[in-house]
PDB file of N, CA and C in Angstrom:
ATOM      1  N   UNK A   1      70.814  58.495 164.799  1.00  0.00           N
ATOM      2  CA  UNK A   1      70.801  59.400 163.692  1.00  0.00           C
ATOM      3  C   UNK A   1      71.007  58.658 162.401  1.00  0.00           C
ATOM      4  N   UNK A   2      69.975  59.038 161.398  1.00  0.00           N
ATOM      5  CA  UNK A   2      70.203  58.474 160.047  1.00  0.00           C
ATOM      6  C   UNK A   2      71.423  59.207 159.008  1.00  0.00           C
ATOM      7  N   UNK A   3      72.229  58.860 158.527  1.00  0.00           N
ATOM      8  CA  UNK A   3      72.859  59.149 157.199  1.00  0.00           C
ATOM      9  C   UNK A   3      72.055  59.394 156.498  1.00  0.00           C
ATOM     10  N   UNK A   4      72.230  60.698 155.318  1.00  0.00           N
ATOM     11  CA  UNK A   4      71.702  60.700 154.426  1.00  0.00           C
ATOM     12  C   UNK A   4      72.599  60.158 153.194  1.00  0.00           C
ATOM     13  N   UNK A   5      72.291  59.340 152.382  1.00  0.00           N
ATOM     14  CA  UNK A   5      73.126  58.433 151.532  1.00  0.00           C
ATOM     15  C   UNK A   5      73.399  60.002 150.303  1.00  0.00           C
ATOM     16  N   UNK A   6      75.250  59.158 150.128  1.00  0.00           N
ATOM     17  CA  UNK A   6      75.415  60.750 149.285  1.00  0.00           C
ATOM     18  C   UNK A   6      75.114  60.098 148.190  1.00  0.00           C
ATOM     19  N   UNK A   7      74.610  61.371 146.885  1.00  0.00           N
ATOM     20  CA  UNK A   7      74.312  60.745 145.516  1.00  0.00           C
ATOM     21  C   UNK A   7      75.930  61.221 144.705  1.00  0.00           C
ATOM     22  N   UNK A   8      76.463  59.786 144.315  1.00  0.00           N
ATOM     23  CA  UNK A   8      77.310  59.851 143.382  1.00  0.00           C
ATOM     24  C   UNK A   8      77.287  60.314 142.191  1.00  0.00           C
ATOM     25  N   UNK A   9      78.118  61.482 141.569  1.00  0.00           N
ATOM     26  CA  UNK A   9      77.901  61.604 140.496  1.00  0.00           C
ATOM     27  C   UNK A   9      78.544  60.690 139.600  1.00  0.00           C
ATOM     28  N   UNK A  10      77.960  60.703 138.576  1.00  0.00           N
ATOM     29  CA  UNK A  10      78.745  59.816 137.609  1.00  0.00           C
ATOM     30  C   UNK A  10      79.926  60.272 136.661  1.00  0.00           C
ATOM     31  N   UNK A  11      80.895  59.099 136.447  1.00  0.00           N
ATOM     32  CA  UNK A  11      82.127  59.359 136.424  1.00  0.00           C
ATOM     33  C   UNK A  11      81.897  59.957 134.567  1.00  0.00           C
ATOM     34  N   UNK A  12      81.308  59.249 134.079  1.00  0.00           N
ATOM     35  CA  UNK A  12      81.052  59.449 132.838  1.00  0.00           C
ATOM     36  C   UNK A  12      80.681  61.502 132.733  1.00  0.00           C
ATOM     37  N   UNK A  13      79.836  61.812 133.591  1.00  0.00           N
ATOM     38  CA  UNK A  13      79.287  63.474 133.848  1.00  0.00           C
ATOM     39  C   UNK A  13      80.781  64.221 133.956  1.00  0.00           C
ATOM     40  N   UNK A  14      81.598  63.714 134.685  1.00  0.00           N
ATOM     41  CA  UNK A  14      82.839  64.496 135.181  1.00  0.00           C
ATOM     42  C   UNK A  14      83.957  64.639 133.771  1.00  0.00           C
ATOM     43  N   UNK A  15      83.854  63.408 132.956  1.00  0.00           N
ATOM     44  CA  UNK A  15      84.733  63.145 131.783  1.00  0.00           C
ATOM     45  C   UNK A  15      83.974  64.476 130.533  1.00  0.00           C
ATOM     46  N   UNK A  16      82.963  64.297 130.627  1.00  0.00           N
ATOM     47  CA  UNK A  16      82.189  65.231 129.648  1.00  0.00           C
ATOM     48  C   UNK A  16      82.338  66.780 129.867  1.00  0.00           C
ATOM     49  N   UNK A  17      82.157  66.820 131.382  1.00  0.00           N
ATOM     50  CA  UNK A  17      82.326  68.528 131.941  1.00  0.00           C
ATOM     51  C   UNK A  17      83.701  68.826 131.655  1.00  0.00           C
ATOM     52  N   UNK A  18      84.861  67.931 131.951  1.00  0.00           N
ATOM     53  CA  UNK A  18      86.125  68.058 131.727  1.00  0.00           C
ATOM     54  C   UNK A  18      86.099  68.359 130.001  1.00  0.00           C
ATOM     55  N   UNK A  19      85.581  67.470 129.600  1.00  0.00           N
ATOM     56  CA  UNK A  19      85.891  67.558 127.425  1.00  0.00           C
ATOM     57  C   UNK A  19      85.319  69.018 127.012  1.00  0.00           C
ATOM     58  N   UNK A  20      84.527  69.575 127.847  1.00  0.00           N
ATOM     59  CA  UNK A  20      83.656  70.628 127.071  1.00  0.00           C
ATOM     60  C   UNK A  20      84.805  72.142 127.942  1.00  0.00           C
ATOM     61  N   UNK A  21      85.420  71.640 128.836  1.00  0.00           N
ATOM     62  CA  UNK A  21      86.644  72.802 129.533  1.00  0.00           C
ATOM     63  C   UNK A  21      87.633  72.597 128.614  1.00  0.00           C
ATOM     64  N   UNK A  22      88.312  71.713 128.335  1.00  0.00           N
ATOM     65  CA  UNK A  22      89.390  71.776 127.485  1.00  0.00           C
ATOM     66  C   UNK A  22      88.695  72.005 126.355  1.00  0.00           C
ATOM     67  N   UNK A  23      87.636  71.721 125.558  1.00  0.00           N
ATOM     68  CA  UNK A  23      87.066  72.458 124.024  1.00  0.00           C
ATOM     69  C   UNK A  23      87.543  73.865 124.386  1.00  0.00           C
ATOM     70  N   UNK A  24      86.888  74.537 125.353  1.00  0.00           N
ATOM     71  CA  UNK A  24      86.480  75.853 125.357  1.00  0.00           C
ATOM     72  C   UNK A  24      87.839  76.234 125.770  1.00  0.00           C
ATOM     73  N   UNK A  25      88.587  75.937 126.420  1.00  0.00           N
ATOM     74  CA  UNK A  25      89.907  76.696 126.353  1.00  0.00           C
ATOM     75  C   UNK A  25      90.719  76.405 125.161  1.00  0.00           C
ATOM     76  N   UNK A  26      90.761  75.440 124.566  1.00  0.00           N
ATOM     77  CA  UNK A  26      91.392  75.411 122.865  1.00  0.00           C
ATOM     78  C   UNK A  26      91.111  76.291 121.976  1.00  0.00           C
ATOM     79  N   UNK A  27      89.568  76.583 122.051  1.00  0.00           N
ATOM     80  CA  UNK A  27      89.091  77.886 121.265  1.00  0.00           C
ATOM     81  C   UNK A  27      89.452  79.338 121.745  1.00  0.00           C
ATOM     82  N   UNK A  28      89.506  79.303 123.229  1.00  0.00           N
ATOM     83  CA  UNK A  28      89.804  80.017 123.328  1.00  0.00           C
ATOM     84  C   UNK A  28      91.056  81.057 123.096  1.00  0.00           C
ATOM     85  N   UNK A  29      92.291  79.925 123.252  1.00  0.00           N
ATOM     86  CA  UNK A  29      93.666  79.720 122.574  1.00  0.00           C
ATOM     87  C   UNK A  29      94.036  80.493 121.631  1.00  0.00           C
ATOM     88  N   UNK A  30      92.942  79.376 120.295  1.00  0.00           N
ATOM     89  CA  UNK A  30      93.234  79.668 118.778  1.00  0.00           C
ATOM     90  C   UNK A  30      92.143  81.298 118.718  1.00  0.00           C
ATOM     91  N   UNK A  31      91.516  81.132 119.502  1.00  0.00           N
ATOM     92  CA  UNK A  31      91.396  83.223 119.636  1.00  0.00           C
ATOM     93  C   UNK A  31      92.199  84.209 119.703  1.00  0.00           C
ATOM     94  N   UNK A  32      92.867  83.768 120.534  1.00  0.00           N
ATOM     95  CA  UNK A  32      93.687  85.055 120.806  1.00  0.00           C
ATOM     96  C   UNK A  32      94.731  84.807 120.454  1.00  0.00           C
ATOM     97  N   UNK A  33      95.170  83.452 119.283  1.00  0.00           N
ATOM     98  CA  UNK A  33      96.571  83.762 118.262  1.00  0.00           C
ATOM     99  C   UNK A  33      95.846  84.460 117.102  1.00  0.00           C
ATOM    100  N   UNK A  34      94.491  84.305 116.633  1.00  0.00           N
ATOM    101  CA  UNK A  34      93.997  85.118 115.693  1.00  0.00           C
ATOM    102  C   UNK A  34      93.493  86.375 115.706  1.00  0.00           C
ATOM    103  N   UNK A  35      93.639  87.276 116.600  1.00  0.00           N
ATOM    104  CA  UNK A  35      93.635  88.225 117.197  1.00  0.00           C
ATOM    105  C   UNK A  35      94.477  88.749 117.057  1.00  0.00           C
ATOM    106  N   UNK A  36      95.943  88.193 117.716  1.00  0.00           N
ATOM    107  CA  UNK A  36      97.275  88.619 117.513  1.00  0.00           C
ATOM    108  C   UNK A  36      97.723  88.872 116.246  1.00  0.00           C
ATOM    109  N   UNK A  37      97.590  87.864 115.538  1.00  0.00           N
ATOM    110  CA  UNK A  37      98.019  87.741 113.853  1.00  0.00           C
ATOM    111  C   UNK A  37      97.053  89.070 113.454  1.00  0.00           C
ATOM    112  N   UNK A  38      95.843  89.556 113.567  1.00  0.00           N
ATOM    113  CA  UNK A  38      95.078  90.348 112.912  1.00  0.00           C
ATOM    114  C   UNK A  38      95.931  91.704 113.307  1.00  0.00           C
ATOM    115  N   UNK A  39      95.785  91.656 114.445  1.00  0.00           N
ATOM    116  CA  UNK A  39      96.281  93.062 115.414  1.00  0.00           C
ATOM    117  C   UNK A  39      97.280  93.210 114.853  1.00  0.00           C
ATOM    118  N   UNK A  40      98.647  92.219 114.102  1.00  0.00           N
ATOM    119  CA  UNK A  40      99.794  92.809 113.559  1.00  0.00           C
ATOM    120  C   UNK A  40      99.615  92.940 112.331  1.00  0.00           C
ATOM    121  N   UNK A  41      98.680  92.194 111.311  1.00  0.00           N
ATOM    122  CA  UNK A  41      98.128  92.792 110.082  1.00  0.00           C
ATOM    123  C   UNK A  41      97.632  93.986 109.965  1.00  0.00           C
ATOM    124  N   UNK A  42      96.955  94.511 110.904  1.00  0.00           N
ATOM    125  CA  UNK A  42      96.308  96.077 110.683  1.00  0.00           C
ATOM    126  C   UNK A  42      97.496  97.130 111.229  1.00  0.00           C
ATOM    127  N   UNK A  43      98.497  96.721 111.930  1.00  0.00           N
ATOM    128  CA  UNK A  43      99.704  97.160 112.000  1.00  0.00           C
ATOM    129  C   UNK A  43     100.347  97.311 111.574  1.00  0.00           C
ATOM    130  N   UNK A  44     100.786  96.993 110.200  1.00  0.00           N
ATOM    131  CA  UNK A  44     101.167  96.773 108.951  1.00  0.00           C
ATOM    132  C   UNK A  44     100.356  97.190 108.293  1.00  0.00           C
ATOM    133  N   UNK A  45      98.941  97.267 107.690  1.00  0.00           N
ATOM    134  CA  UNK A  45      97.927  98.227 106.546  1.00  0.00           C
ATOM    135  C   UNK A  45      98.492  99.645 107.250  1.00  0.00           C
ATOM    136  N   UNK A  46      98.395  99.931 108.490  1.00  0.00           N
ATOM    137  CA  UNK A  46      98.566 101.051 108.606  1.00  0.00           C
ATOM    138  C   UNK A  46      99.435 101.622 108.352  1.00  0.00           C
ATOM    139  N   UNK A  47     100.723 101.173 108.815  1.00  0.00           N
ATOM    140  CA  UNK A  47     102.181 102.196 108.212  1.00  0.00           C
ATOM    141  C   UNK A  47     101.963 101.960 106.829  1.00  0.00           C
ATOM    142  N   UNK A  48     101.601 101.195 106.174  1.00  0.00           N
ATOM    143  CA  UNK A  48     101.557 101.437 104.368  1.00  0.00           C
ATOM    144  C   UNK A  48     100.667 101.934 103.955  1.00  0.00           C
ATOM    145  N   UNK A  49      99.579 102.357 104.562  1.00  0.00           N
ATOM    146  CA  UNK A  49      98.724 104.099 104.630  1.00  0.00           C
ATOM    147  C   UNK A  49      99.292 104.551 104.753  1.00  0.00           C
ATOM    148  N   UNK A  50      99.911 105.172 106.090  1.00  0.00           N
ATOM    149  CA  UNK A  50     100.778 106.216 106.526  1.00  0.00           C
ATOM    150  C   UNK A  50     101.499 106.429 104.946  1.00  0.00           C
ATOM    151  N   UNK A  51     102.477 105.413 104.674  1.00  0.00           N
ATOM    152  CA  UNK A  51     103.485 106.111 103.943  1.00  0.00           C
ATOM    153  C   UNK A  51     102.685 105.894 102.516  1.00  0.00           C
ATOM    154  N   UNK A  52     101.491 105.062 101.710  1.00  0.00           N
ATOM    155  CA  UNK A  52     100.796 105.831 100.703  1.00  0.00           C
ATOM    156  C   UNK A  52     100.814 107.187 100.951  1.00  0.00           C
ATOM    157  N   UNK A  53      99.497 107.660 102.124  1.00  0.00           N
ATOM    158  CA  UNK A  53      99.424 109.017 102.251  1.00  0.00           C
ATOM    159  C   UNK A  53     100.377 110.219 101.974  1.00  0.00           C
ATOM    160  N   UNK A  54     101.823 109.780 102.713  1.00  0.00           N
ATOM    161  CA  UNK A  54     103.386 110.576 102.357  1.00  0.00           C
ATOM    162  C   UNK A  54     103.416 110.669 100.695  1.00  0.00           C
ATOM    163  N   UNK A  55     103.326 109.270 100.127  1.00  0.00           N
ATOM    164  CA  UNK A  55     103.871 109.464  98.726  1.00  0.00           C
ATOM    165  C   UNK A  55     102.546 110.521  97.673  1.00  0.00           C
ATOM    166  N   UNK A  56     101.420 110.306  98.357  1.00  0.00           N
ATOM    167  CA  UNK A  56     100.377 111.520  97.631  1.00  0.00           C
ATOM    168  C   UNK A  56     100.984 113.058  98.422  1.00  0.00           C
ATOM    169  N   UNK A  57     101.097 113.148  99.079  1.00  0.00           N
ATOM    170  CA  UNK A  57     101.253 114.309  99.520  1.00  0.00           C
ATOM    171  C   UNK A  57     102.412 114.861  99.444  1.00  0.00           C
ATOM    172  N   UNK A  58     103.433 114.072  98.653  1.00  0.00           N
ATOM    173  CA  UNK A  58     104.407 114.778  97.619  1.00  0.00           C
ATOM    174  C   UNK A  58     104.481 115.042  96.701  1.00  0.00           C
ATOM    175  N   UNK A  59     103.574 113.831  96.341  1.00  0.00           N
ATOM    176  CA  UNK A  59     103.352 114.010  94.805  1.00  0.00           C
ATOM    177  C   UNK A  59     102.021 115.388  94.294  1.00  0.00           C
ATOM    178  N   UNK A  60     101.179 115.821  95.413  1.00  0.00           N
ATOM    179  CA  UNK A  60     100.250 116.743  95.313  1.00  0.00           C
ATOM    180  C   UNK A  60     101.189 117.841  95.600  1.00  0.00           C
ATOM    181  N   UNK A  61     102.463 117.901  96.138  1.00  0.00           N
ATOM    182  CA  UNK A  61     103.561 119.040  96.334  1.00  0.00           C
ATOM    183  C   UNK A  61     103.897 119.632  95.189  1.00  0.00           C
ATOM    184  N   UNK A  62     104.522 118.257  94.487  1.00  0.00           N
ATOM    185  CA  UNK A  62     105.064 118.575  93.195  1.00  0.00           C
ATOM    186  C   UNK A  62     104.338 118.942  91.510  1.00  0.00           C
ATOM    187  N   UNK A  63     103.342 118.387  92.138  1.00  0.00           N
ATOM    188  CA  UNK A  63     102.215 119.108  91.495  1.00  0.00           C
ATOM    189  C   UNK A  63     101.539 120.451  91.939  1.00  0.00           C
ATOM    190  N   UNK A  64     101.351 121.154  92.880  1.00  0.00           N
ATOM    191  CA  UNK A  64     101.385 122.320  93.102  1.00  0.00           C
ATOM    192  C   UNK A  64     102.751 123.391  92.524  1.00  0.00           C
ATOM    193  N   UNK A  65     103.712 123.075  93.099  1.00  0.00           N
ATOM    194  CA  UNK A  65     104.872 124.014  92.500  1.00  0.00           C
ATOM    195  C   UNK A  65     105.119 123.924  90.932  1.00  0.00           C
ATOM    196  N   UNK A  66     103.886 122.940  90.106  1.00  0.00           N
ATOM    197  CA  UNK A  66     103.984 123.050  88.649  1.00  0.00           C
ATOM    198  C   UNK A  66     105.603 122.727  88.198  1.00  0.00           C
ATOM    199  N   UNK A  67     106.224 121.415  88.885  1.00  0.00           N
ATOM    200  CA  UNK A  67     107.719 121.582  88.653  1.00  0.00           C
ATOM    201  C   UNK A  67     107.836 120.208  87.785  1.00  0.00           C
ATOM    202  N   UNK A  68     107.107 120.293  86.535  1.00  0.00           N
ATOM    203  CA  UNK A  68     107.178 118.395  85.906  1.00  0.00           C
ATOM    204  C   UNK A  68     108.815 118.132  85.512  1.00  0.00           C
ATOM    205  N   UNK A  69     109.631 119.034  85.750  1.00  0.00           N
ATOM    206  CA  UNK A  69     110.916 118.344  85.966  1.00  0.00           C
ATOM    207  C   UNK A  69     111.239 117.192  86.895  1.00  0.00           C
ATOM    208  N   UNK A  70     110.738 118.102  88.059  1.00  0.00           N
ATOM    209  CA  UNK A  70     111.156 116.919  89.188  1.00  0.00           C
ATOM    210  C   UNK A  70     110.087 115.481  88.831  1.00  0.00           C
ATOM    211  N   UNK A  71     108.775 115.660  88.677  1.00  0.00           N
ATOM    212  CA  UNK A  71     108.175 114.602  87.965  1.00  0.00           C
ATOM    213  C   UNK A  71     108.568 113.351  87.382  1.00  0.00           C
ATOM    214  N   UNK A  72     109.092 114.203  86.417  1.00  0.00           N
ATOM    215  CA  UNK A  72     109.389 113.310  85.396  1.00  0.00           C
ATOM    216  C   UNK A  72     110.817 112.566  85.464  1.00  0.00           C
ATOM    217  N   UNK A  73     111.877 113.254  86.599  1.00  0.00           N
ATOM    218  CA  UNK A  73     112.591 112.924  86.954  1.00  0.00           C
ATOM    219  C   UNK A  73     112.608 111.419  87.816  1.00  0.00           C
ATOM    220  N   UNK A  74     112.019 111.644  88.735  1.00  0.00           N
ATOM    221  CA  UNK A  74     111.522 111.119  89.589  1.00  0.00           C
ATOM    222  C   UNK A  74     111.045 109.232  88.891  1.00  0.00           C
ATOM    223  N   UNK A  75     109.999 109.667  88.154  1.00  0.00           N
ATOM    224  CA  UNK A  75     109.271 108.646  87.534  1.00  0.00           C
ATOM    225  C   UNK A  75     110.471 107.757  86.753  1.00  0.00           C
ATOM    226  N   UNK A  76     111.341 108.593  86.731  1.00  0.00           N
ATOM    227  CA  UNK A  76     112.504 108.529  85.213  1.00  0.00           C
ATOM    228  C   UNK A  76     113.209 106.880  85.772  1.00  0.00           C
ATOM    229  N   UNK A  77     114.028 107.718  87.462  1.00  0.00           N
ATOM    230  CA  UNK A  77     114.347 107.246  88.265  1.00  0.00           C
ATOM    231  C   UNK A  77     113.885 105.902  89.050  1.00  0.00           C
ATOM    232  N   UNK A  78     112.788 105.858  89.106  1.00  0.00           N
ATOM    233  CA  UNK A  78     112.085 104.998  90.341  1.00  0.00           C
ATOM    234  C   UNK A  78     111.105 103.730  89.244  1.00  0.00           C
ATOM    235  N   UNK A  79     110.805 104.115  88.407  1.00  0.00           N
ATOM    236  CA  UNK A  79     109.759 103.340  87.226  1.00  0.00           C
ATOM    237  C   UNK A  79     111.065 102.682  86.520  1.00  0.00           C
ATOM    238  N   UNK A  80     112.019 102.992  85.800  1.00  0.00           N
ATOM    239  CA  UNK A  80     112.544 102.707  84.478  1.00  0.00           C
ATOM    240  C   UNK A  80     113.774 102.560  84.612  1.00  0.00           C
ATOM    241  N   UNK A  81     114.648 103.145  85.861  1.00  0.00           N
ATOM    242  CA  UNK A  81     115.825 102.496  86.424  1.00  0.00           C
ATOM    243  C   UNK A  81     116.894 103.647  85.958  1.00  0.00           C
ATOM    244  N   UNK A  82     116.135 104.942  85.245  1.00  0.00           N
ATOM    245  CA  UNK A  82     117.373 105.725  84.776  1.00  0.00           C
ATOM    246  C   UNK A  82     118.499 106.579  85.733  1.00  0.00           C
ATOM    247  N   UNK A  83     119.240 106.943  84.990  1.00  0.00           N
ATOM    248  CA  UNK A  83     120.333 107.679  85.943  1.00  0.00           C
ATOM    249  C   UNK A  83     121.143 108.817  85.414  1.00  0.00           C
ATOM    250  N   UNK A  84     121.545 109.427  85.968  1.00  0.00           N
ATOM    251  CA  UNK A  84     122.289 110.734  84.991  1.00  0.00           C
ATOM    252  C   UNK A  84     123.653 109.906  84.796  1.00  0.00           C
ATOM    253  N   UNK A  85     124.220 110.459  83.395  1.00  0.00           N
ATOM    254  CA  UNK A  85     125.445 109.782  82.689  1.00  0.00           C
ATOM    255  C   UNK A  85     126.455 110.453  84.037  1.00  0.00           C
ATOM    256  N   UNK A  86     126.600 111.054  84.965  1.00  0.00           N
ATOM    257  CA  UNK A  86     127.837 110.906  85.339  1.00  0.00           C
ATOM    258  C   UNK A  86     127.648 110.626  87.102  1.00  0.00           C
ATOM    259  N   UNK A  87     126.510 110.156  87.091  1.00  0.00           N
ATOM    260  CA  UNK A  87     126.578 109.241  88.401  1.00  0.00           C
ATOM    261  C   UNK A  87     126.929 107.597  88.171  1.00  0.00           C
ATOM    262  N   UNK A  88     127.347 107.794  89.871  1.00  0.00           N
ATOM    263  CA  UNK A  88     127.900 106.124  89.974  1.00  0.00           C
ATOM    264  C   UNK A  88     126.802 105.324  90.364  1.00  0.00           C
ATOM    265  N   UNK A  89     125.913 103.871  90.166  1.00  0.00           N
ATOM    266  CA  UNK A  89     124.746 103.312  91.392  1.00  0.00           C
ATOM    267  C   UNK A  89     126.037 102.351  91.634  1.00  0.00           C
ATOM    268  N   UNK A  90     125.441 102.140  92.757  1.00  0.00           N
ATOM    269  CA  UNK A  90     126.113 101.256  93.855  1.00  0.00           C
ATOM    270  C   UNK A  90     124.571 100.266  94.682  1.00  0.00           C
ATOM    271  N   UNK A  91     125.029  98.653  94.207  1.00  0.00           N
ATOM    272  CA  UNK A  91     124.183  97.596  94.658  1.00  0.00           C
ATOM    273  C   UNK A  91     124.659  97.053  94.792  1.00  0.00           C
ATOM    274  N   UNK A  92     123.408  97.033  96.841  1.00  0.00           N
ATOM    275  CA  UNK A  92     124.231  96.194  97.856  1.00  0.00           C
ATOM    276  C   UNK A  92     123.781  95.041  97.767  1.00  0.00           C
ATOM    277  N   UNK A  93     124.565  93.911  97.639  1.00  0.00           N
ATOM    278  CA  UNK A  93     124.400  92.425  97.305  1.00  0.00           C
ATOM    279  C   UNK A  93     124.268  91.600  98.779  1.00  0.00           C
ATOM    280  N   UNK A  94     124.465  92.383  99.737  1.00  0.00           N
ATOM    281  CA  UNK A  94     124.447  91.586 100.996  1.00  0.00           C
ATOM    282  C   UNK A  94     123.226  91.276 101.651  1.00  0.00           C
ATOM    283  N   UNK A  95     121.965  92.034 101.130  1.00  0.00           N
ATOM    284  CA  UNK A  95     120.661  91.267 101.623  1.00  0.00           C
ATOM    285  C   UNK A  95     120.154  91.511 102.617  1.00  0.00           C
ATOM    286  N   UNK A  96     120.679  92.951 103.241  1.00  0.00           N
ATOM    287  CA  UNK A  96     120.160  93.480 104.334  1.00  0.00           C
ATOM    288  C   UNK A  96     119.968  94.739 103.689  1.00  0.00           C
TER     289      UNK A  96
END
């Protein structure tokens, strides 16, 4: 009985198939950390929709009940730092 002589592949073929597996799993990698990072960015646009949306839909409140007291109160408060003369503010310096 004859052998059939095996054909060697070359070592050089095996180094290349190997370089182009590790490419493709590196990319693949830096995929799905940029994915992640996106997925928690649009996780974040969204609750600051959400709560835009809240701050129109009080402010379309307070504009319905025609009440530019509270308005202007409000704006007085939150824009310009005012306060009624016989309240106390209290600022917390601890950073939480």
């Amino acid at each position: 009985m004859k052998r059939k002589p095996k054909r060697e592949s070359s070592i050089i073929l095996k180094v290349l198939c190997l370089g182009v597996c590790v490419y493709v799993f590196a990319n693949l990698v830096n995929l799905w950390s940029t994915l992640n990072d996106s997925q928690a960015e649009l996780k974040a646009l969204k609750e600051e929709y959400a709560a835009t949306e809240n701050d129109i839909a009080e402010l379309k409140a307070m504009l319905a009940d025609e009440s530019n007291a509270q308005i202007i109160e409000k704006a007085a408060r939150e824009r310009l730092g005012y306060i009624f003369s016989d309240e106390q503010v209290f600022i917390d310096v601890s950073g939480n």
